[in-house]
N, C-alpha and C. Protein backbone atom coordinates (compact mmCIF):
# COMPACT_ATOMS: atom_id res chain seq x y z
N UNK A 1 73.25 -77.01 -35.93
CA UNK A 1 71.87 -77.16 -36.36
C UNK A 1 71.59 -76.20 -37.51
N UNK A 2 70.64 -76.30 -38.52
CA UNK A 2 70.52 -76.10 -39.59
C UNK A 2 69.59 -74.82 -39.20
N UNK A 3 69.91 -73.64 -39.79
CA UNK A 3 68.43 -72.88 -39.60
C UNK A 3 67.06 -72.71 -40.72
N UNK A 4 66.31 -72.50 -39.97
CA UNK A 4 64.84 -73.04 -41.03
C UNK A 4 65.03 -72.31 -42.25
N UNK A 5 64.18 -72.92 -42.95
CA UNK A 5 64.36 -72.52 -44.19
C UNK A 5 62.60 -72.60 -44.57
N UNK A 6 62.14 -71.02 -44.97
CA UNK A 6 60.98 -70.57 -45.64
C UNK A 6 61.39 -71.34 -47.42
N UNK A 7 59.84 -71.98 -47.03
CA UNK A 7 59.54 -72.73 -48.32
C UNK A 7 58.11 -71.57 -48.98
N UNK A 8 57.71 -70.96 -47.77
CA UNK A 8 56.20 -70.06 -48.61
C UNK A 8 56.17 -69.50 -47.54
N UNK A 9 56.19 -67.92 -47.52
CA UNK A 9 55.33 -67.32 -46.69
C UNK A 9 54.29 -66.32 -47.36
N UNK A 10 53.12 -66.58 -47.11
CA UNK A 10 52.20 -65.70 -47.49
C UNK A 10 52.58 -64.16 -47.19
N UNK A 11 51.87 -63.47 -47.98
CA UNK A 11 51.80 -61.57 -47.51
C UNK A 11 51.02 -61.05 -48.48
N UNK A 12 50.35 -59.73 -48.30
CA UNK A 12 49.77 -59.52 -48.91
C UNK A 12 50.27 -59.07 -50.16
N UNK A 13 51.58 -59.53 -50.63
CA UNK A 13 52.18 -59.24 -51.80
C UNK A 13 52.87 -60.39 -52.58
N UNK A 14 51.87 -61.54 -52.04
CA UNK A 14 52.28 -63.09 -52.69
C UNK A 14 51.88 -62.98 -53.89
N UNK A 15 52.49 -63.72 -54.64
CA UNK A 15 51.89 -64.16 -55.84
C UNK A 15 50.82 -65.59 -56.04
N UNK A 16 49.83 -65.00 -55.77
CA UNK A 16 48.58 -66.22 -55.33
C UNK A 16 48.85 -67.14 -56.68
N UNK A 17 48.98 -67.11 -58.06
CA UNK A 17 48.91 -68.08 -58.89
C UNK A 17 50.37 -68.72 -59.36
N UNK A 18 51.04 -68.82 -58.39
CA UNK A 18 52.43 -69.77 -57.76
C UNK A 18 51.93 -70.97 -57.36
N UNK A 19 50.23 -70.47 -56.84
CA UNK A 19 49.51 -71.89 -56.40
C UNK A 19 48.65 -72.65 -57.46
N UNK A 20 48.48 -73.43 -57.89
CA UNK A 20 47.80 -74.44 -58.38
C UNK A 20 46.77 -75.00 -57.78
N UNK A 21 45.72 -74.92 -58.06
CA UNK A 21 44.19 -75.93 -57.20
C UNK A 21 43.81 -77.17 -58.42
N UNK A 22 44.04 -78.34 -57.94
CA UNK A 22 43.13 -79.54 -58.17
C UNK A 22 42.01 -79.96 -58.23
N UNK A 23 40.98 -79.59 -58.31
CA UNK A 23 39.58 -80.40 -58.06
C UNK A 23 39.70 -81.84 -58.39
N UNK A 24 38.80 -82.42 -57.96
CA UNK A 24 37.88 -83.70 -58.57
C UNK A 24 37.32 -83.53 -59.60
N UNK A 25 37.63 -82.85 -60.37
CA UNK A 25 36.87 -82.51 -61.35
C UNK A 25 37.85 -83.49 -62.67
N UNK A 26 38.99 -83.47 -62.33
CA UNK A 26 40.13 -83.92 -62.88
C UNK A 26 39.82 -85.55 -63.07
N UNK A 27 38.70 -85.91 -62.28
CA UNK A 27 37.94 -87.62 -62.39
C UNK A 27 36.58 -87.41 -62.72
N UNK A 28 36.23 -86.27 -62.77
CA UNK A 28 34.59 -86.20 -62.96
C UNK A 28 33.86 -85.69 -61.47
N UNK A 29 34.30 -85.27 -60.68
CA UNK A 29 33.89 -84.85 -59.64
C UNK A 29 33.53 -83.23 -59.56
N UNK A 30 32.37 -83.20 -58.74
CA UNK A 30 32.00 -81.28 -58.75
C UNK A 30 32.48 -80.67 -57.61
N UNK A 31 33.63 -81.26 -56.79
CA UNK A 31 34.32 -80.08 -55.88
C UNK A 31 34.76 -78.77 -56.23
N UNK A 32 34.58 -77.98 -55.50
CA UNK A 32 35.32 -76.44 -55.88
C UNK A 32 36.11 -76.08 -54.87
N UNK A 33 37.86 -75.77 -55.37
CA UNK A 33 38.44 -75.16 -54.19
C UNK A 33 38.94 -74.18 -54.67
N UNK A 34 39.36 -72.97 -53.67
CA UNK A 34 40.29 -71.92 -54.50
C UNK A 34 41.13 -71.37 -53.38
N UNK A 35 42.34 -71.09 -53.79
CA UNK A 35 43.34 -70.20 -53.05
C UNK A 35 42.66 -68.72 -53.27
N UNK A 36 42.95 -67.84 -52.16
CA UNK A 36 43.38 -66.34 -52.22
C UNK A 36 43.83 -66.16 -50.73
N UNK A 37 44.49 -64.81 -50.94
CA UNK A 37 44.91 -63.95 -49.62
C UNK A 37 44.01 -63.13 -49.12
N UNK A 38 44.04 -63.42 -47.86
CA UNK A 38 42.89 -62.35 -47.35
C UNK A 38 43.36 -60.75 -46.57
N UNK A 39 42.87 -59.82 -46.27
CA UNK A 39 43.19 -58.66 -45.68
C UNK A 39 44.57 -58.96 -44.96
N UNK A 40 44.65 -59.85 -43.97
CA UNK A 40 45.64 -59.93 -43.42
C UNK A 40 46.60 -60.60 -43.92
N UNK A 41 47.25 -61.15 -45.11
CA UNK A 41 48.08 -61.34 -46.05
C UNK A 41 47.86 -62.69 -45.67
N UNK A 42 47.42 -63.96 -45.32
CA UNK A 42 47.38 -64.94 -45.13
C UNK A 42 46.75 -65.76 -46.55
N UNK A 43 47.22 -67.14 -46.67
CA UNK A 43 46.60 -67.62 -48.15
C UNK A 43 45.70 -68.41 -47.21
N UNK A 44 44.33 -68.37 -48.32
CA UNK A 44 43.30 -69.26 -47.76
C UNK A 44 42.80 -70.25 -48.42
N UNK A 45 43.08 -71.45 -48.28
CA UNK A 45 42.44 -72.29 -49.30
C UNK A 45 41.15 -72.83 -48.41
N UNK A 46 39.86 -72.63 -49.29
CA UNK A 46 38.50 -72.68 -48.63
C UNK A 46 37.76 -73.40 -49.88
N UNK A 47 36.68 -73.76 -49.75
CA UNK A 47 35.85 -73.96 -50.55
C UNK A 47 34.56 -75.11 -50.28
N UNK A 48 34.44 -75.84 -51.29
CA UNK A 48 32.94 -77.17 -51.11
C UNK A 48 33.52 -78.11 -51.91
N UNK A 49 33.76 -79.36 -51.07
CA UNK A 49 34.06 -80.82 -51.46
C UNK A 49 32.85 -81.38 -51.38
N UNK A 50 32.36 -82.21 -53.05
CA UNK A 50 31.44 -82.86 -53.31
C UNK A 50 31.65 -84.31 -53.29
N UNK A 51 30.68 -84.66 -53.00
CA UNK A 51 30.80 -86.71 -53.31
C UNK A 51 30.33 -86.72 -54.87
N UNK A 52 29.49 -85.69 -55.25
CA UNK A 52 28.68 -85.73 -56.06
C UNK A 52 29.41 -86.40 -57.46
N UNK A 53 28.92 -87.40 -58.62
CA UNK A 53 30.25 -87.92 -59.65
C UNK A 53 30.99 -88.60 -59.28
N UNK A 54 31.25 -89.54 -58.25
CA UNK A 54 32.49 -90.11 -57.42
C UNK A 54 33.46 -88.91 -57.20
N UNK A 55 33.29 -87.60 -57.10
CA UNK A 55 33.89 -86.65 -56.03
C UNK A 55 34.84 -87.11 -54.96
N UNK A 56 35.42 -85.95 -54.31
CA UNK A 56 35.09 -85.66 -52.79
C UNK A 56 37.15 -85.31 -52.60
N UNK A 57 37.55 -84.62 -53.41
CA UNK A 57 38.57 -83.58 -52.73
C UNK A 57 38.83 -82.59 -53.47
N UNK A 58 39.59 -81.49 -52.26
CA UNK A 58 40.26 -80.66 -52.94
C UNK A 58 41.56 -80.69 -52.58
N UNK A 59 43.14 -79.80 -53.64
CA UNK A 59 43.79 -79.73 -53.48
C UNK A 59 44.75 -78.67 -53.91
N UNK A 60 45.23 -77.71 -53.37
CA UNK A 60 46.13 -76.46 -53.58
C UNK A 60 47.80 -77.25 -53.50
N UNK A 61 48.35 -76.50 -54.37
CA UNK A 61 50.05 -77.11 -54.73
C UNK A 61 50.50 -75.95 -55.13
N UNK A 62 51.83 -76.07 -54.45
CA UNK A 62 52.91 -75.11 -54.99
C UNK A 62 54.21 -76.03 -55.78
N UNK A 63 54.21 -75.83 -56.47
CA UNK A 63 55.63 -76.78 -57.22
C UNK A 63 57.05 -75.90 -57.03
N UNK A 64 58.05 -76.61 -56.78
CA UNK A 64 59.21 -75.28 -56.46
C UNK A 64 60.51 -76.21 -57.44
N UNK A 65 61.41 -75.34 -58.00
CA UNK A 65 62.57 -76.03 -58.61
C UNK A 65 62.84 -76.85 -57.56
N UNK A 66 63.52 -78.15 -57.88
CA UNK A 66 63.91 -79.13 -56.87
C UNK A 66 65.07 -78.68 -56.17
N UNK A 67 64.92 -78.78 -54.97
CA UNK A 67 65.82 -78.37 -53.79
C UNK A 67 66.34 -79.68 -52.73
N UNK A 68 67.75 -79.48 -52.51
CA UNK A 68 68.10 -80.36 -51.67
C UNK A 68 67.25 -80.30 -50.18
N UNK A 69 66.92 -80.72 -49.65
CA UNK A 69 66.71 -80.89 -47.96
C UNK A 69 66.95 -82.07 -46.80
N UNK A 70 68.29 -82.16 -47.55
CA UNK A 70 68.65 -83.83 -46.78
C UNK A 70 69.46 -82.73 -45.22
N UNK A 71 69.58 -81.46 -45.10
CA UNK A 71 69.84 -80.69 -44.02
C UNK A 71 68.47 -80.67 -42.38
N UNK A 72 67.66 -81.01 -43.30
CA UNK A 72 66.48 -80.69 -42.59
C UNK A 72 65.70 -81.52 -41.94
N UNK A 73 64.55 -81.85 -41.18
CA UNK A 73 64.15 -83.27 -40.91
C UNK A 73 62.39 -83.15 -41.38
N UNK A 74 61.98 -81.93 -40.58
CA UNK A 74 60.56 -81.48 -40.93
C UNK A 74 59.90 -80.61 -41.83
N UNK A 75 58.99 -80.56 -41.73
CA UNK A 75 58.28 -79.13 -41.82
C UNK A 75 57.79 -78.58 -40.92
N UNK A 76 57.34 -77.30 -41.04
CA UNK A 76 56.98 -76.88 -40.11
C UNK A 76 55.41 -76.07 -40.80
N UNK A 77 54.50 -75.66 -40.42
CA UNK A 77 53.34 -74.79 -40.98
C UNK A 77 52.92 -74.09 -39.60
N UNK A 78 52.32 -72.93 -40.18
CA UNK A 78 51.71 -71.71 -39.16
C UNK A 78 50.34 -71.60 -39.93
N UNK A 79 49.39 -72.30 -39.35
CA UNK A 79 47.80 -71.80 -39.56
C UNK A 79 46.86 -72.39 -38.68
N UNK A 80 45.64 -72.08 -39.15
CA UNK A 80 44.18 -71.96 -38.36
C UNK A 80 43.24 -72.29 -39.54
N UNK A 81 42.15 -73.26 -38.97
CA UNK A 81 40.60 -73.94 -39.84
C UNK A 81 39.54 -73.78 -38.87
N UNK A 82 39.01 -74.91 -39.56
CA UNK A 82 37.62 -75.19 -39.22
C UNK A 82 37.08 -76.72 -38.37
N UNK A 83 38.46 -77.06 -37.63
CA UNK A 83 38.36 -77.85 -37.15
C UNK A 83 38.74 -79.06 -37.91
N UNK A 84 38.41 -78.82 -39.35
CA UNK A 84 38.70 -80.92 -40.23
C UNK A 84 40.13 -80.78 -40.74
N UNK A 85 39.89 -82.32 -40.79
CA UNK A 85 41.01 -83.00 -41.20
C UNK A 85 41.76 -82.61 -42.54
N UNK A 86 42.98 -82.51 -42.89
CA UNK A 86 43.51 -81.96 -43.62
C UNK A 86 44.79 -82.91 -44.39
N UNK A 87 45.19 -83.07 -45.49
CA UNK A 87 46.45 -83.35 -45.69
C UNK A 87 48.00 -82.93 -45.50
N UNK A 88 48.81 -83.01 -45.55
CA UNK A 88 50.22 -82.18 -46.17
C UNK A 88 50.89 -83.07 -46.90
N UNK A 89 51.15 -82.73 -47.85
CA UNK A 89 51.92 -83.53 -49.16
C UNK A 89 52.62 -82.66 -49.58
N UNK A 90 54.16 -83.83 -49.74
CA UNK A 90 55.20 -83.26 -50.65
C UNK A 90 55.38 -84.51 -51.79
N UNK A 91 56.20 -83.78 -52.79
CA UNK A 91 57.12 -84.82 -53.56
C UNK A 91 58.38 -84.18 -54.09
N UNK A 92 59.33 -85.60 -54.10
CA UNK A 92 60.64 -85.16 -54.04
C UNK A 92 60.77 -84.85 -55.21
N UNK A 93 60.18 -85.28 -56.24
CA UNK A 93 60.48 -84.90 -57.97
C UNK A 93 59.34 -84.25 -58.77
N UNK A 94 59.89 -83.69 -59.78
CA UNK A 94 58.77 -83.54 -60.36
C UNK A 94 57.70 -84.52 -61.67
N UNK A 95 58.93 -85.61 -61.68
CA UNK A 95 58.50 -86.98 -62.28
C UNK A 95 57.38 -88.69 -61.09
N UNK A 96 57.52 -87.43 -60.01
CA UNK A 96 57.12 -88.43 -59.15
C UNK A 96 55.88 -88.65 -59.14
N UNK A 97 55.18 -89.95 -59.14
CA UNK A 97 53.45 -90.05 -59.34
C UNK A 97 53.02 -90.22 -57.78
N UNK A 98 53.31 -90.76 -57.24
CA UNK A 98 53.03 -90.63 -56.08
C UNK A 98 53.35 -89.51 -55.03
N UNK A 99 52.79 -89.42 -54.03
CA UNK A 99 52.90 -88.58 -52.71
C UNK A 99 53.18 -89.02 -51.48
N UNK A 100 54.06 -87.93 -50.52
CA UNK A 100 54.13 -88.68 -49.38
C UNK A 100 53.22 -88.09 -48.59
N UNK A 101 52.33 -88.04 -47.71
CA UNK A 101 51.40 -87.50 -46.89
C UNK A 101 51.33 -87.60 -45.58
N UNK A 102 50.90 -86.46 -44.85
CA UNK A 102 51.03 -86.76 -43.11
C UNK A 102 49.44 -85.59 -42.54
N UNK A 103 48.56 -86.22 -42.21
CA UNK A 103 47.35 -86.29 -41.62
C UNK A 103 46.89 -84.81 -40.78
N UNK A 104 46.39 -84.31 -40.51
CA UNK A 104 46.53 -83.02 -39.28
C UNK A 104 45.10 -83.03 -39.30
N UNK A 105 44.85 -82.47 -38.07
CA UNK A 105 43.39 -81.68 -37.68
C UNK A 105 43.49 -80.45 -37.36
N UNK A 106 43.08 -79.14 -37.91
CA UNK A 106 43.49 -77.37 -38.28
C UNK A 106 42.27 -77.47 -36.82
N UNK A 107 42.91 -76.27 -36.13
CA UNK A 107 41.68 -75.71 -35.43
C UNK A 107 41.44 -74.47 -35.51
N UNK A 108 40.42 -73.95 -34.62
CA UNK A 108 39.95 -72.14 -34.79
C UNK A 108 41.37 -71.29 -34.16
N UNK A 109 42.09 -71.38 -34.02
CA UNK A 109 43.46 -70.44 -33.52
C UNK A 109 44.51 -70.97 -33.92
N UNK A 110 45.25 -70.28 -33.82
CA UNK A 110 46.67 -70.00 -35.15
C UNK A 110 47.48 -71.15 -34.35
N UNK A 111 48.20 -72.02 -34.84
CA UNK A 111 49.03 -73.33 -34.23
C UNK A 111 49.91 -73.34 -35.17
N UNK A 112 51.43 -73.75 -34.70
CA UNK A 112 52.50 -74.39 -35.36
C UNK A 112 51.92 -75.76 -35.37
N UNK A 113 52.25 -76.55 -36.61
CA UNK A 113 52.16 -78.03 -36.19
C UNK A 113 53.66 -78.22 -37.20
N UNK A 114 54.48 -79.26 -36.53
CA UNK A 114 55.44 -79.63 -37.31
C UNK A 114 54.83 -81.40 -37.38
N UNK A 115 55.81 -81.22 -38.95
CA UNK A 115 55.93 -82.83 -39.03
C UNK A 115 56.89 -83.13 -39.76
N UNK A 116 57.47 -84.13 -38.92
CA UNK A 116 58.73 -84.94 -38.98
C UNK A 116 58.24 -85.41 -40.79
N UNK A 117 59.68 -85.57 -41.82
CA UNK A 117 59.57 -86.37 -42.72
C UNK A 117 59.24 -87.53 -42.64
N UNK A 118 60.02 -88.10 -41.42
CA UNK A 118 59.77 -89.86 -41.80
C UNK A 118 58.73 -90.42 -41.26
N UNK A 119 57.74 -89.46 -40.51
CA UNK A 119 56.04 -89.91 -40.41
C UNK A 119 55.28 -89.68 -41.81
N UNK A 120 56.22 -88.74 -43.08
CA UNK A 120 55.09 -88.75 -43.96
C UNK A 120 55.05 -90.13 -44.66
N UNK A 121 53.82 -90.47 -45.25
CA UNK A 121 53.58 -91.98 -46.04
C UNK A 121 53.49 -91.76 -47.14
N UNK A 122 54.18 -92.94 -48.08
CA UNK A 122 54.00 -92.82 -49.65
C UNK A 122 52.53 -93.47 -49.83
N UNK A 123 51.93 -92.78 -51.01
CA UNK A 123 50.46 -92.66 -50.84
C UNK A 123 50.41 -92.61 -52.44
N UNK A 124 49.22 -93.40 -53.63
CA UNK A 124 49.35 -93.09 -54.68
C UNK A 124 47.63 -93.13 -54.98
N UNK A 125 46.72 -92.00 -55.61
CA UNK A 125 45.14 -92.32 -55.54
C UNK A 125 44.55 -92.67 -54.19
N UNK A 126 44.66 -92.06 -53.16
CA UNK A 126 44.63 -92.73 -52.15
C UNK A 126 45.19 -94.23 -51.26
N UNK A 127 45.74 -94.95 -52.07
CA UNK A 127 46.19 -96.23 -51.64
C UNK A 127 47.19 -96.07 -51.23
N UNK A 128 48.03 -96.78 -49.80
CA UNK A 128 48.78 -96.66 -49.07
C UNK A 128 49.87 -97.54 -49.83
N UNK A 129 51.43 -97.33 -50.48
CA UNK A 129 52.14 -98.20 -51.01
C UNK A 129 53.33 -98.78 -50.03
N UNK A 130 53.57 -99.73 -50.59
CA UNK A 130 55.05 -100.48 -49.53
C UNK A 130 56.56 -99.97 -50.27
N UNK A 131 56.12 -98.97 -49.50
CA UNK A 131 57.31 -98.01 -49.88
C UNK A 131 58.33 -96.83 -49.00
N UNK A 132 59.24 -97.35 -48.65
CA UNK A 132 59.42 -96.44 -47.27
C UNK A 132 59.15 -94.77 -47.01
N UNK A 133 59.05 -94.45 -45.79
CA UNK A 133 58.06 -93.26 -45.70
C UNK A 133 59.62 -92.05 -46.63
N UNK A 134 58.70 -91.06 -46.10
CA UNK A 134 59.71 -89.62 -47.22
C UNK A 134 60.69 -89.55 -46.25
N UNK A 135 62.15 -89.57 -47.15
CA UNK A 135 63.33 -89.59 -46.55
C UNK A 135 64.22 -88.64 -46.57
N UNK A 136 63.23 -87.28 -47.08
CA UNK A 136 64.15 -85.97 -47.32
C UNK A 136 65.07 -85.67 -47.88
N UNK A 137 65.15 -86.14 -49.03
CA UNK A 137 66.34 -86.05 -49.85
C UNK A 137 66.65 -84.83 -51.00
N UNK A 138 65.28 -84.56 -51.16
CA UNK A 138 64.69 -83.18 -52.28
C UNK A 138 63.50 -83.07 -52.25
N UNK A 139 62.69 -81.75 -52.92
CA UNK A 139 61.32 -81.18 -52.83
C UNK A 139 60.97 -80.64 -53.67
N UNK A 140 60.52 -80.98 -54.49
CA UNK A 140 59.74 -80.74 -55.81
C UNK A 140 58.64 -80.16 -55.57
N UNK A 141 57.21 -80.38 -54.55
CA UNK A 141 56.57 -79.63 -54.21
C UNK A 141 55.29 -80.34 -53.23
N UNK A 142 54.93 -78.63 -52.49
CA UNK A 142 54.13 -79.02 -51.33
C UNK A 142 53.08 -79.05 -51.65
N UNK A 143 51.84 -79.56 -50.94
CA UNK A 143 50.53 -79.50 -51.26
C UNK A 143 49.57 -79.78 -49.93
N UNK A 144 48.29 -79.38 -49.99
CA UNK A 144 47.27 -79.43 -48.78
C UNK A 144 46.15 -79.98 -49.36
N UNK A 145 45.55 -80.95 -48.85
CA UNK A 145 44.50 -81.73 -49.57
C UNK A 145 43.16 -81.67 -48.51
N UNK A 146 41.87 -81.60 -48.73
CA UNK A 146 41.33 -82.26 -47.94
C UNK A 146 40.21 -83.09 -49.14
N UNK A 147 39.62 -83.90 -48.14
CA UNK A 147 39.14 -85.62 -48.64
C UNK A 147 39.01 -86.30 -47.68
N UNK A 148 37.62 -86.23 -47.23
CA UNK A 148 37.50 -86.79 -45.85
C UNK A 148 36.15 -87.71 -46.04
N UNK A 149 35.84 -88.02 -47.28
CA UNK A 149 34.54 -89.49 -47.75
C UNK A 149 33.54 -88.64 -47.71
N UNK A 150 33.23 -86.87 -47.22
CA UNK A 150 31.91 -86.44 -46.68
C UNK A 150 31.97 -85.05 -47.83
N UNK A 151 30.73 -84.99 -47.85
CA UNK A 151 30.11 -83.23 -48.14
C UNK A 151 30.65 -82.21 -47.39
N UNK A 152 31.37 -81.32 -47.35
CA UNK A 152 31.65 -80.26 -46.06
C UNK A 152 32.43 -78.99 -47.30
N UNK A 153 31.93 -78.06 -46.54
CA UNK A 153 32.49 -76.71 -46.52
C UNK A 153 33.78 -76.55 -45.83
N UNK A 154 34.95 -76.14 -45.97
CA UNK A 154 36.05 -76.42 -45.97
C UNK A 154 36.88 -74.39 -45.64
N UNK A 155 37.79 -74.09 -44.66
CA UNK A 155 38.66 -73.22 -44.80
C UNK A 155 39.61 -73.27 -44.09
N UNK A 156 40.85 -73.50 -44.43
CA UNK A 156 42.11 -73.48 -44.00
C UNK A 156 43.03 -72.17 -44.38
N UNK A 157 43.53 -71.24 -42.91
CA UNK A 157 44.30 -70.44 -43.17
C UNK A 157 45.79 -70.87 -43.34
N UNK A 158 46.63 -70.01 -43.92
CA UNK A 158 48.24 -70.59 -43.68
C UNK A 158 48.45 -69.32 -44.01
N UNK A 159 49.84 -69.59 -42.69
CA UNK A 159 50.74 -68.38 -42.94
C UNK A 159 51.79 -68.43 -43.23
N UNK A 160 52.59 -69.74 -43.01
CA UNK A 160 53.78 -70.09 -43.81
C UNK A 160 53.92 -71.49 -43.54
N UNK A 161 54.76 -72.04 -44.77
CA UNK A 161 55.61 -73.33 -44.62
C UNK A 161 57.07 -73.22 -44.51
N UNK A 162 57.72 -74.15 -44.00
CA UNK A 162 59.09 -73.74 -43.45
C UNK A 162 59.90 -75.04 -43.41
N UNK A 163 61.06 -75.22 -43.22
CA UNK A 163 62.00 -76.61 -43.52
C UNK A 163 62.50 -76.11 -42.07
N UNK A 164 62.88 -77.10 -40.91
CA UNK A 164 63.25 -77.01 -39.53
C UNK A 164 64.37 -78.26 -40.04
């Protein structure tokens, strides 16, 4: 068996602008999201998703040189929210337009959640494509979205991502 492999671990000696944030703003939308680390070295992506403009997500990305992971099956993440719904997105390239995505609900205490690759879905603008799910072959880069059709105040802790 393969041993895990750290894709990000936060500390209070990360380099927070490794991360990238998306708004809606990128369509005309007034969401605001932002990464930082807080006291306890954890990255926090928090902020306010608007409908406002045809709005309504945010999104933090880390892009990494492309790496094999045909060793591996999941991911794995270590964090804590606010209860909503959340994304996880990877892509295997960095030419890739689409995303594969797999669903979660964060709660108030710290949880592993793993997820298997081949539950994530290829996903492009939101539209679901006929395209088989992510088959782990390489990783160009991770990402956390939320976009849930509503107005909400938004904070998701993470303490690491990991390849199982």
């Amino acid at each position: 068996m393969t041993e895990a492999k750290t894709i990000y671990n936060f500390s209070k000696s990360s380099k927070i602008d490794e991360w990238k944030i998306v708004n809606d703003e990128v369509m005309g939308g007034m969401s605001l999201g932002i990464i930082q680390i807080n006291s306890e070295g954890s990255g926090v992506f928090s902020g306010h998703v608007s409908l406002d403009n045809n709005g309504g997500f945010c999104l933090v990305r880390h892009d990494l040189d492309c790496i094999v992971v045909e060793d591996y099956s999941s991911f794995e993440i270590r964090m804590k929210g606010d209860g909503k719904k959340y994304q996880f997105r990877c892509k295997s390239s960095d030419h890739q337009r689409h995303s594969y995505i797999y669903t979660f609900s964060s709660g108030k205490d710290w949880k592993v959640i793993t997820i298997p690759f081949k539950k994530m879905e290829p996903y492009f603008r939101g539209d679901s494509l006929k395209m088989p799910n992510y088959n782990g072959d390489f990783l160009a880069q991770v990402a956390i979205l939320i976009g849930n059709n509503k107005e909400e105040d938004f904070s998701l802790e993470v303490d690491y991502i990991k390849l199982k």
